[in-house]
Each structure stands twice: as structure tokens, then as C-alpha cells.
C-alpha atoms as a PDB file:
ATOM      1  CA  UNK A   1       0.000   0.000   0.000  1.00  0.00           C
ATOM      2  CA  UNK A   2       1.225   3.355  -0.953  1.00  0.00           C
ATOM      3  CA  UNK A   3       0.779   6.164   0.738  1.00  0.00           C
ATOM      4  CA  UNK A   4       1.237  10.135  -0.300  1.00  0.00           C
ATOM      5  CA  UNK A   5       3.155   8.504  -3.288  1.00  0.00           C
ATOM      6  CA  UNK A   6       6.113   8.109  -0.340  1.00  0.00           C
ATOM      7  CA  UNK A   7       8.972   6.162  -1.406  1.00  0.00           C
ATOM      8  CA  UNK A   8       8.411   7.424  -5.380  1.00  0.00           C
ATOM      9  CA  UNK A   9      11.033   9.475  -6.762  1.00  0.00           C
ATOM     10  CA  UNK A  10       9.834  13.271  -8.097  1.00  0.00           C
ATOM     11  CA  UNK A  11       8.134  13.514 -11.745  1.00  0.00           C
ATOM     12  CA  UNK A  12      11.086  16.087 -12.408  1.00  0.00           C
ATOM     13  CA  UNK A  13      13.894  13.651 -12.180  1.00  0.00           C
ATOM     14  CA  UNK A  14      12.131  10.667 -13.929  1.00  0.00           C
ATOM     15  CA  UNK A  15      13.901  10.632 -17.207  1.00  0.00           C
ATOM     16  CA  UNK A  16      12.388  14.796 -17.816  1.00  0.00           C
ATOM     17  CA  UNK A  17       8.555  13.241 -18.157  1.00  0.00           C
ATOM     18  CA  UNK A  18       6.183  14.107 -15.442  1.00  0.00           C
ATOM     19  CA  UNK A  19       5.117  11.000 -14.152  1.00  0.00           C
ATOM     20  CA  UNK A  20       1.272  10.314 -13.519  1.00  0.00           C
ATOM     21  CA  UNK A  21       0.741   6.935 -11.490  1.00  0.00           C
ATOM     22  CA  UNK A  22      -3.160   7.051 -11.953  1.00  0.00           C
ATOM     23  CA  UNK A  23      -4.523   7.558 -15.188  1.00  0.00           C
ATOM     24  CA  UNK A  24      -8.391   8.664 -15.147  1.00  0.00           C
ATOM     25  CA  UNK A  25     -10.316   6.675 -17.938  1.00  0.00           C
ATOM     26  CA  UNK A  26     -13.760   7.289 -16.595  1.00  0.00           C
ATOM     27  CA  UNK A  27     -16.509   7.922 -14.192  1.00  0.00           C
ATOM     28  CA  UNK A  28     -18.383   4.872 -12.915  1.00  0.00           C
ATOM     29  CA  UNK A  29     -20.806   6.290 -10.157  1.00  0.00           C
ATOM     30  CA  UNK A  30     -21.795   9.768  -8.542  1.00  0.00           C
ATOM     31  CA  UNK A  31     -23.296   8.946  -5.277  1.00  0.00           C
ATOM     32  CA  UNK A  32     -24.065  10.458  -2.245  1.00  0.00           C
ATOM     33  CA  UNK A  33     -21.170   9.509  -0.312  1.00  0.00           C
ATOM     34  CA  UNK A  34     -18.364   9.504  -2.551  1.00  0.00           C
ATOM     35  CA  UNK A  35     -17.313   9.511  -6.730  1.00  0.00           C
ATOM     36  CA  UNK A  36     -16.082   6.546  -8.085  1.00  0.00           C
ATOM     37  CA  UNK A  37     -13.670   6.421 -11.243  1.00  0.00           C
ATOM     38  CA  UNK A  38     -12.117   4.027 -13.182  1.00  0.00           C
ATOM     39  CA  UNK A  39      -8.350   4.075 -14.280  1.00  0.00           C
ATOM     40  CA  UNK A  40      -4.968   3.185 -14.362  1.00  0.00           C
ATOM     41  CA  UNK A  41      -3.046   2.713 -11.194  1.00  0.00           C
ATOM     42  CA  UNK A  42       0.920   1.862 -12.138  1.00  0.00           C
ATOM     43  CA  UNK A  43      -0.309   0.451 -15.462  1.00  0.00           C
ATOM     44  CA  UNK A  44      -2.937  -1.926 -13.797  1.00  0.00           C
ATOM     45  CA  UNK A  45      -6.855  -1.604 -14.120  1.00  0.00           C
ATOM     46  CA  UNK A  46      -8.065   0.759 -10.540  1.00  0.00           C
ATOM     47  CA  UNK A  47     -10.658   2.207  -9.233  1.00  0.00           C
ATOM     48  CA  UNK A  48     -10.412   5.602  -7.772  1.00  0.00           C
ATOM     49  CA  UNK A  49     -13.194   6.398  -4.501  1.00  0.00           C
ATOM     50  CA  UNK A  50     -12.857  10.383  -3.580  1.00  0.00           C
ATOM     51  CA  UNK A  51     -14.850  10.680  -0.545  1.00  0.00           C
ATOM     52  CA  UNK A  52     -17.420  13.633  -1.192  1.00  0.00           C
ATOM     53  CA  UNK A  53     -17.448  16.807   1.787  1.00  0.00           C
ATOM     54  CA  UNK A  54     -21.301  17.484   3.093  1.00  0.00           C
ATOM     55  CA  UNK A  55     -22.320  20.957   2.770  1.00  0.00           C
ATOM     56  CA  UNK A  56     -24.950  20.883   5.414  1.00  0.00           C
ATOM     57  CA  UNK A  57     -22.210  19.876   8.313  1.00  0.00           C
ATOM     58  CA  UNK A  58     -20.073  21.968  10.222  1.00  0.00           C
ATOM     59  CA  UNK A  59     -16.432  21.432   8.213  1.00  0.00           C
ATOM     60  CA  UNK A  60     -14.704  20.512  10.828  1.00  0.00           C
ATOM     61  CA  UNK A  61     -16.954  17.884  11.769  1.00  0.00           C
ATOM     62  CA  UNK A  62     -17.382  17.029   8.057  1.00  0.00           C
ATOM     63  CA  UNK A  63     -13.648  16.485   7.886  1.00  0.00           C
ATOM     64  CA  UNK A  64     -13.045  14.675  11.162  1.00  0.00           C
ATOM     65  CA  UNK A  65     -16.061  12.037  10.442  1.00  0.00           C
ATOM     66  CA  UNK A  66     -15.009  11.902   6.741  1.00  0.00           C
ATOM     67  CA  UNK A  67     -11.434  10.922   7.980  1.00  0.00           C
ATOM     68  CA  UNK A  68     -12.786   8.548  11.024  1.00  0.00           C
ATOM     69  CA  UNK A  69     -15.048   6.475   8.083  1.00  0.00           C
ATOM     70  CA  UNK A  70     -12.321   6.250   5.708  1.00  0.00           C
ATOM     71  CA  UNK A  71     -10.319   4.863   8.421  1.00  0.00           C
ATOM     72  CA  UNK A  72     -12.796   2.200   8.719  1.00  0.00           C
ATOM     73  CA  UNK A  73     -12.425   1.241   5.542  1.00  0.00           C
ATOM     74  CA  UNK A  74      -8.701   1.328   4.765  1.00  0.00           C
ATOM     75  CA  UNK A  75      -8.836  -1.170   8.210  1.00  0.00           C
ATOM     76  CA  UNK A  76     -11.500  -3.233   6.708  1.00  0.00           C
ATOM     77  CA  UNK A  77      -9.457  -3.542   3.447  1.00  0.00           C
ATOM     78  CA  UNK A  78      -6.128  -4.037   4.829  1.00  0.00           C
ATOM     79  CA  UNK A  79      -7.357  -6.543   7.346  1.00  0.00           C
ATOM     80  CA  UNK A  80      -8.742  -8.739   4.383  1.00  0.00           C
ATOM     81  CA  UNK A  81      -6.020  -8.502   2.239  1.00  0.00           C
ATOM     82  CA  UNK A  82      -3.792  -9.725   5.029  1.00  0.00           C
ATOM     83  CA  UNK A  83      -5.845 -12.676   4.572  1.00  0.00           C
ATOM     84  CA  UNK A  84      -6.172 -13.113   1.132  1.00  0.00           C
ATOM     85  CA  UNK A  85     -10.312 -12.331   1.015  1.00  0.00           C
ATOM     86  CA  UNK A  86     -11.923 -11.811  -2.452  1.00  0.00           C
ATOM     87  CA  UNK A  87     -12.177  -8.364  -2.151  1.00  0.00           C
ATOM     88  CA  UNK A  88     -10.348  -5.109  -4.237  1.00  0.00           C
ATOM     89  CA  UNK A  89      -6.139  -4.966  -2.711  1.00  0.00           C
ATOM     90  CA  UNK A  90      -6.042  -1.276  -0.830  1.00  0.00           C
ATOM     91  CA  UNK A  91      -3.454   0.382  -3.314  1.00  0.00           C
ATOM     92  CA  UNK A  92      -3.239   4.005  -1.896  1.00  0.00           C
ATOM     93  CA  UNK A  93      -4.197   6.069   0.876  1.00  0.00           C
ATOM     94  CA  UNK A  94      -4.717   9.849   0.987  1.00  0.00           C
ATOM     95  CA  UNK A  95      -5.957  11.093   4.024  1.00  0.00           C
ATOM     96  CA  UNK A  96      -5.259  14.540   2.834  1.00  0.00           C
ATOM     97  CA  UNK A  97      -8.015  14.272  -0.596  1.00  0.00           C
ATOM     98  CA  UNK A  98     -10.171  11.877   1.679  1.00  0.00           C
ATOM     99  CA  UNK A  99      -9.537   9.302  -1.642  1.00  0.00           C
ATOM    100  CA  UNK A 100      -8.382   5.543  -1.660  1.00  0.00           C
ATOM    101  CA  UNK A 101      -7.280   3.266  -5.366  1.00  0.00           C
ATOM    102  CA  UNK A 102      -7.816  -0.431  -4.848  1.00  0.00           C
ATOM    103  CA  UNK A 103      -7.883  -2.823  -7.547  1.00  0.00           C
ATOM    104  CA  UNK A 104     -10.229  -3.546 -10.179  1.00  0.00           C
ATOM    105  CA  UNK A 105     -12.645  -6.742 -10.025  1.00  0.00           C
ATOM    106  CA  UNK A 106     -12.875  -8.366 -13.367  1.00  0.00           C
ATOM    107  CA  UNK A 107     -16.193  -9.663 -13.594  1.00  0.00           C
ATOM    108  CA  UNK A 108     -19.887  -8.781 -12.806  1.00  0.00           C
ATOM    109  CA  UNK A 109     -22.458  -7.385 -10.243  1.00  0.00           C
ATOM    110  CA  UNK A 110     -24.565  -9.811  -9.012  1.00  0.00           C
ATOM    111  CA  UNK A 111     -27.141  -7.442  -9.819  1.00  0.00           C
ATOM    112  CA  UNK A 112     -26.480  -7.660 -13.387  1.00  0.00           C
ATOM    113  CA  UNK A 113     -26.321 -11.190 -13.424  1.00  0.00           C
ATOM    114  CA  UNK A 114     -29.638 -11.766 -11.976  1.00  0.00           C
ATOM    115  CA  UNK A 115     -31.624  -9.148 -14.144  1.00  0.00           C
ATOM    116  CA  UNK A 116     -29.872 -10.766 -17.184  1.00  0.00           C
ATOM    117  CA  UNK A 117     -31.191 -14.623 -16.077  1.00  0.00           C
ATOM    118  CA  UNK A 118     -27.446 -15.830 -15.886  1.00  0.00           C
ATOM    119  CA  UNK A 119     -27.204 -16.782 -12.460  1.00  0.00           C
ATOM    120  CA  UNK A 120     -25.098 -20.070 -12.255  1.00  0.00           C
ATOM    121  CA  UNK A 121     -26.840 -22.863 -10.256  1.00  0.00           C
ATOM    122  CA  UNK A 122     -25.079 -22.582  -6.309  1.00  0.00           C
ATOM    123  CA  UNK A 123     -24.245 -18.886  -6.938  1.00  0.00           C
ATOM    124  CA  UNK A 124     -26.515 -17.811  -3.947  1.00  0.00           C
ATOM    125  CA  UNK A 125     -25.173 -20.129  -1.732  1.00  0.00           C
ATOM    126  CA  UNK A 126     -21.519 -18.910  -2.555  1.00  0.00           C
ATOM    127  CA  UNK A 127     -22.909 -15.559  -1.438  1.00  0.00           C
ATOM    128  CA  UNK A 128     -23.489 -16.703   1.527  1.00  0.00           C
ATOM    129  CA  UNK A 129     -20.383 -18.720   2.676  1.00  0.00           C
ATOM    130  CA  UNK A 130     -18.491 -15.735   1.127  1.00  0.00           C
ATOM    131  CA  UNK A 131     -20.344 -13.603   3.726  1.00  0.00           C
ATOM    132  CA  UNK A 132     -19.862 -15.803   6.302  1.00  0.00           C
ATOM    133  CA  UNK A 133     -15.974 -15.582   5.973  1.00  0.00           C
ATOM    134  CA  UNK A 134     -16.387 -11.802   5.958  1.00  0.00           C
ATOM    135  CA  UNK A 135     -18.291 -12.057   9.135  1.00  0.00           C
ATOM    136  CA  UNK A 136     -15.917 -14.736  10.415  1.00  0.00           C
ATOM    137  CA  UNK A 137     -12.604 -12.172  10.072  1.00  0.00           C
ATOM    138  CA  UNK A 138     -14.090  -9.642  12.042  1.00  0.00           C
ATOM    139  CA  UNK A 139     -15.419  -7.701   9.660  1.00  0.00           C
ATOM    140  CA  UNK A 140     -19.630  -6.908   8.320  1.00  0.00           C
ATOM    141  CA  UNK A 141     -19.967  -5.034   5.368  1.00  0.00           C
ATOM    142  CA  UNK A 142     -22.467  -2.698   6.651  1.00  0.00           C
ATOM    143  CA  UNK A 143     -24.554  -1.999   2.443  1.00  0.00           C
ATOM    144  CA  UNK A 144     -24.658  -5.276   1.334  1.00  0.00           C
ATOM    145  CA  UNK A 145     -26.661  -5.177  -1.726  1.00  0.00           C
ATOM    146  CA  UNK A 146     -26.400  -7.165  -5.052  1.00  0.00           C
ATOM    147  CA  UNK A 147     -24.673  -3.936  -6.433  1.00  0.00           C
ATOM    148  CA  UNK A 148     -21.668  -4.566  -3.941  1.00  0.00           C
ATOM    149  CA  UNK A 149     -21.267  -8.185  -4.613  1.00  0.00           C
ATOM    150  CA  UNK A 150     -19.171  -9.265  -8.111  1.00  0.00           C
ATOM    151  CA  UNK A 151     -18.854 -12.557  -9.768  1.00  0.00           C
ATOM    152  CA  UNK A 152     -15.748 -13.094 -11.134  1.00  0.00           C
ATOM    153  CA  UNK A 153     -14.678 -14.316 -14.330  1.00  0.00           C
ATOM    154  CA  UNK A 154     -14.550 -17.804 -12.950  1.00  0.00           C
ATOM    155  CA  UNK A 155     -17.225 -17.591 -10.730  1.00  0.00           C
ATOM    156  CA  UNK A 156     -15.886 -16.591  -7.563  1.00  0.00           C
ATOM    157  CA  UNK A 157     -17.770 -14.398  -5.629  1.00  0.00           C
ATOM    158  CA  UNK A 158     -15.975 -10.691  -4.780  1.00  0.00           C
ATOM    159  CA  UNK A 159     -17.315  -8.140  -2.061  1.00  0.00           C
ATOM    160  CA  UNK A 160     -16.756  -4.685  -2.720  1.00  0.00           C
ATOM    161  CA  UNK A 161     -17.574  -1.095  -1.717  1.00  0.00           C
ATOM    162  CA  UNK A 162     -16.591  -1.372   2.378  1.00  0.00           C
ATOM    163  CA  UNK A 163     -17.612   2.212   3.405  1.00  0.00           C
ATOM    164  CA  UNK A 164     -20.112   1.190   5.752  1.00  0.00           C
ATOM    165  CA  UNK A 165     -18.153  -1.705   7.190  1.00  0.00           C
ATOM    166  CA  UNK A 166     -17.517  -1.996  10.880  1.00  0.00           C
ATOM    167  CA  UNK A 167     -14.351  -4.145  12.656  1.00  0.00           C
ATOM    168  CA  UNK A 168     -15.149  -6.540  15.364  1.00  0.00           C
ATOM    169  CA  UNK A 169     -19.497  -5.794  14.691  1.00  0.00           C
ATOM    170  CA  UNK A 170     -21.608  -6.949  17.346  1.00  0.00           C
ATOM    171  CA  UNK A 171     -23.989  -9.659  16.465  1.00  0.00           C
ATOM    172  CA  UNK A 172     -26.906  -7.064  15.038  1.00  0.00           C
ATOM    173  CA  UNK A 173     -24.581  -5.733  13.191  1.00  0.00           C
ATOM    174  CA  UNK A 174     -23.749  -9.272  11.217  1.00  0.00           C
ATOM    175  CA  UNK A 175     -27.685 -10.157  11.120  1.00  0.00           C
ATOM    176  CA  UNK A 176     -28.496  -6.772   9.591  1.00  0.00           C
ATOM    177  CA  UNK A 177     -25.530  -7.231   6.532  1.00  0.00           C
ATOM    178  CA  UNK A 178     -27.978 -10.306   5.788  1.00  0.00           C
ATOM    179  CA  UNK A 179     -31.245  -8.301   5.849  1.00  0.00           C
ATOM    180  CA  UNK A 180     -29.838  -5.369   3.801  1.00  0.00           C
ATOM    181  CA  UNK A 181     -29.282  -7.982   1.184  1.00  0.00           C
ATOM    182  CA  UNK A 182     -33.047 -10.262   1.642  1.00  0.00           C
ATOM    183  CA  UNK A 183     -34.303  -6.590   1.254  1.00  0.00           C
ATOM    184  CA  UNK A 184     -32.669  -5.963  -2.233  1.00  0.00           C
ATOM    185  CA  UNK A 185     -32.868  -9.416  -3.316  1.00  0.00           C
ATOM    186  CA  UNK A 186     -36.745  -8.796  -2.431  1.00  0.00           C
ATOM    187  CA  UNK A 187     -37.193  -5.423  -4.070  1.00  0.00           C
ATOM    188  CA  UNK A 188     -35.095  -6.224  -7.045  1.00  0.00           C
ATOM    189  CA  UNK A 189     -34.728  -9.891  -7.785  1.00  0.00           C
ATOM    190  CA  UNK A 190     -38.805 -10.928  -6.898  1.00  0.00           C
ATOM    191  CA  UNK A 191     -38.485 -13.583  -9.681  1.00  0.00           C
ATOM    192  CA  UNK A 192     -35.932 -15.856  -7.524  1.00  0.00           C
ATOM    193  CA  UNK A 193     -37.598 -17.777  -5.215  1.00  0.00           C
ATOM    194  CA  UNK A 194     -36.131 -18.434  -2.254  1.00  0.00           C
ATOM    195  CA  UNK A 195     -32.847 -16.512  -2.961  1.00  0.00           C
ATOM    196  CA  UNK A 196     -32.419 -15.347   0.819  1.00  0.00           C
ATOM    197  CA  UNK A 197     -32.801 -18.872   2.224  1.00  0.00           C
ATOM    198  CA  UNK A 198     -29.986 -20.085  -0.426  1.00  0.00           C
ATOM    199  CA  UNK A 199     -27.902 -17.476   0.808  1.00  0.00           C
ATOM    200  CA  UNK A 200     -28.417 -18.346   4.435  1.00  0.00           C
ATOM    201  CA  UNK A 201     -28.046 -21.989   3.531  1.00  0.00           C
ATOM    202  CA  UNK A 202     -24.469 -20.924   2.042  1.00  0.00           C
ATOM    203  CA  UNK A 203     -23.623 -19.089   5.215  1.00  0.00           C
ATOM    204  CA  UNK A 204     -24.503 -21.649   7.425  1.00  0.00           C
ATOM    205  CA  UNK A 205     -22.724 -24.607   5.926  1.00  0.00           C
ATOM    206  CA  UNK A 206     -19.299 -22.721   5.389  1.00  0.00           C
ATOM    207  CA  UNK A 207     -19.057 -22.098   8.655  1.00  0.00           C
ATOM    208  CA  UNK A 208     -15.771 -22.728  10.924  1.00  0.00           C
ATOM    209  CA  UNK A 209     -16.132 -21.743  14.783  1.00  0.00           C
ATOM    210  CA  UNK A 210     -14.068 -18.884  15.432  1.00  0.00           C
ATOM    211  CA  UNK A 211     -13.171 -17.635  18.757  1.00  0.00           C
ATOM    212  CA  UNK A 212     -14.611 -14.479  19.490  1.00  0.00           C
ATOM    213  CA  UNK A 213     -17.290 -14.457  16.487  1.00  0.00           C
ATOM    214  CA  UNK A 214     -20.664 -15.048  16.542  1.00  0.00           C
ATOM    215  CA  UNK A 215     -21.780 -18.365  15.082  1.00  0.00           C
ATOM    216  CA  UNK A 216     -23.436 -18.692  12.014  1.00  0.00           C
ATOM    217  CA  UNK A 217     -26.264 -19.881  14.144  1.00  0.00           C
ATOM    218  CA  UNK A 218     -26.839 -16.844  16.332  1.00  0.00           C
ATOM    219  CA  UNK A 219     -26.351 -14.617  13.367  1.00  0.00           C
ATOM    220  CA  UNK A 220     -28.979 -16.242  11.408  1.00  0.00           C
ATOM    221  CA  UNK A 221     -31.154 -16.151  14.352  1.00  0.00           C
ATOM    222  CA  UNK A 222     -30.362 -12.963  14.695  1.00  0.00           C
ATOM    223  CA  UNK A 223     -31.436 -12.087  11.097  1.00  0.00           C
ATOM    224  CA  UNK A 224     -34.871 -13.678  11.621  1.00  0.00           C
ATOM    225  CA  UNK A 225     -35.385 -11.381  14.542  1.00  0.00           C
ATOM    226  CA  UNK A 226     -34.576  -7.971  12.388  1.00  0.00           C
ATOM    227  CA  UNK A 227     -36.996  -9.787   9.146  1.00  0.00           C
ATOM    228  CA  UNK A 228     -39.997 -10.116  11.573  1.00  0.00           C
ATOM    229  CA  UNK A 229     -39.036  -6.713  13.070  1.00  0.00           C
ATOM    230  CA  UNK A 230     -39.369  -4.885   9.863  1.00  0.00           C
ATOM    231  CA  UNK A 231     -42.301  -6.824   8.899  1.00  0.00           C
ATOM    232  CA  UNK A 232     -44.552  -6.109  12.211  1.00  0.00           C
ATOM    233  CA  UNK A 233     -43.369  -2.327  11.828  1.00  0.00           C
ATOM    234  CA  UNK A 234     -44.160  -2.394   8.192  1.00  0.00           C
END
């Protein structure tokens, strides 16, 4: 991981030709919360996330909470790179710009996939055990909709977009990542039956018992809870 381009040497003594480590190619969502770009990153495919200042906030506060969620999410990151998670590799850091690069996913959203009928048979239940793992390193993911979940080109399942994660989540936390995603697969995916259940079934059966971490058992149950929740206040 880089970090204020330390270690590089100057664009003035690099052979006389300024030197431009990311390339912009072009913008792939304008959200709320941050812009997202796609580029070049030391001549490999990136993605670019420029955390966006609020206008309505105090800027002072706007800075220090920008800065305390980014934080999050560079921990998040690093954390499951150290152990090799499918998820984009952190690549830079700028505290300063409130911006991170991390590597490009080559493949699809689940999102896609599903609108265009091309969801592979077990796909859902990859979800799940993928999620599971997440939950299992001390990590939930905090907007876990089909938007934030990539299949790759051979058919591994990728999580992406951590800047609602939270390190070491209490169990609500890791029930709620699974309700954010029965509600989109709900609102968005209505034609597959059952697609929350094979995602639970996924979790469930991937599980390992880590010290420390809920089990896949109490998060489930925990999920249930926040499902008939939102149903008896809806």
C-alpha cells in the first residue's frame, strides 16, 4: 500500500517526463457519499473512490467524520487482504483528498447477473459462505446489496464497496448485513424464489467456529429477529 506517493522518486527527475501513477479513464458512479472512477493505477486496471465533503455539516466535523469512516475502511481492506479475502487490494491512501485506489474486479455485479437470467446454479449459496468468511474475520460489510457483490470471471464471488463496514461488529450488526441484502434481493430480484434462504443456507454450511465471532447460528437467528421486526413495523 502506498501512501502520499512516499517512497516514489519526483516527476522532475524521472527521465524529464512528469510521471502520472493514476490515469483517469472514466466515471463509474456519482453517489451520495463519494465519486467513483475508473483508471490506471501503475499500469494496472483501478478504481479511484474520492470521498465527497457534506455541505450541510459543520467542516470541521465534516472532515473529522469523513477521515474517522475512511479509516474504517482502509482497516477493513487491509485486514482482508492480510488474509487473502476476495475483495479489491487497498493500493493508496490519501488522508489529505479523503480518496483511496484499490484494484479492479474483473467480472460482474450480481445485480447484473440476476436481471440478465445468468445466475449459475449454487451462486446464492456462494454468497453466503463468502459472507460468512467476511463475518468470520471480524469484519460486516455494513450496504450489502447485489450492487456490492461481483462474480468473477470464474465464478468466484468478490465483495466490494466497504464504506459502511464496521471491525469486530456486534452480532446485530452481522444479522443486519444479511437483511440489507433479503431486502434488495426482495425489491429487485422478486423472480428468484427463495434466494435469501440459499444465501443463508451458504452461510450456514461454510461455517468454521471462530473464537470471538458469533456463530453462524446466532447470526442467522439474529437475522430472523430484524426480518420479523421490519415486517410487524411495516
Amino acid at each position: 500500500m502506498c501512501n502520499r506517493f512516499q517512497g516514489m522518486r519526483p516527476p522532475s527527475i524521472m527521465s524529464g517526463v512528469p510521471y502520472r501513477p493514476w490515469s483517469f479513464e472514466m466515471k463509474v458512479h456519482e453517489g451520495a457519499e463519494a465519486t467513483v472512477s475508473k483508471g490506471v493505477w501503475l499500469g494496472k486496471p483501478a478504481i479511484l473512490k474520492v470521498r465527497k465533503p457534506k455541505g450541510y455539516r459543520n467542516p470541521d466535523l465534516d472532515s473529522r467524520l469523513t477521515k474517522s469512516r475512511m479509516a474504517v475502511e482502509v482497516r477493513a481492506l487491509s485486514r482482508l487482504q492480510r488474509v487473502n479475502f476476495p475483495s479489491p487490494s487497498l493500493l493508496y491512501v490519501d488522508q489529505q483528498d479523503s480518496s483511496i485506489i484499490i484494484s479492479e474486479i474483473e467480472g460482474f455485479p450480481l445485480f447484473e447477473v440476476m436481471v440478465n437470467g445468468n445466475l449459475e446454479e449454487g451462486a446464492l449459496s456462494r454468497v453466503g459462505g463468502t459472507i460468512r468468511r467476511l463475518h468470520e474475520n471480524g469484519v460486516s460489510h455494513g450496504d450489502l446489496t447485489t450492487h456490492n457483490i461481483m462474480i468473477g470471471t470464474d465464478g468466484e464471488i468478490f465483495l466490494i464497496d466497504f464504506g459502511l463496514a464496521k471491525i469486530s461488529p456486534e452480532l446485530e450488526n452481522l444479522g443486519q448485513d444479511l437483511q440489507v441484502l433479503n431486502e434488495c434481493l426482495t425489491a429487485s430480484h422478486s423472480e428468484y424464489s427463495e434466494a435469501i434462504e440459499k444465501v443463508v443456507e451458504g452461510y450456514i454450511s461454510s461455517s468454521t467456529s471462530v473464537p470471538e465471532v458469533p456463530s453462524s447460528s446466532d447470526v442467522t437467528q439474529r437475522f430472523d429477529e430484524i426480518r420479523n421486526r421490519v415486517r410487524y413495523l411495516g
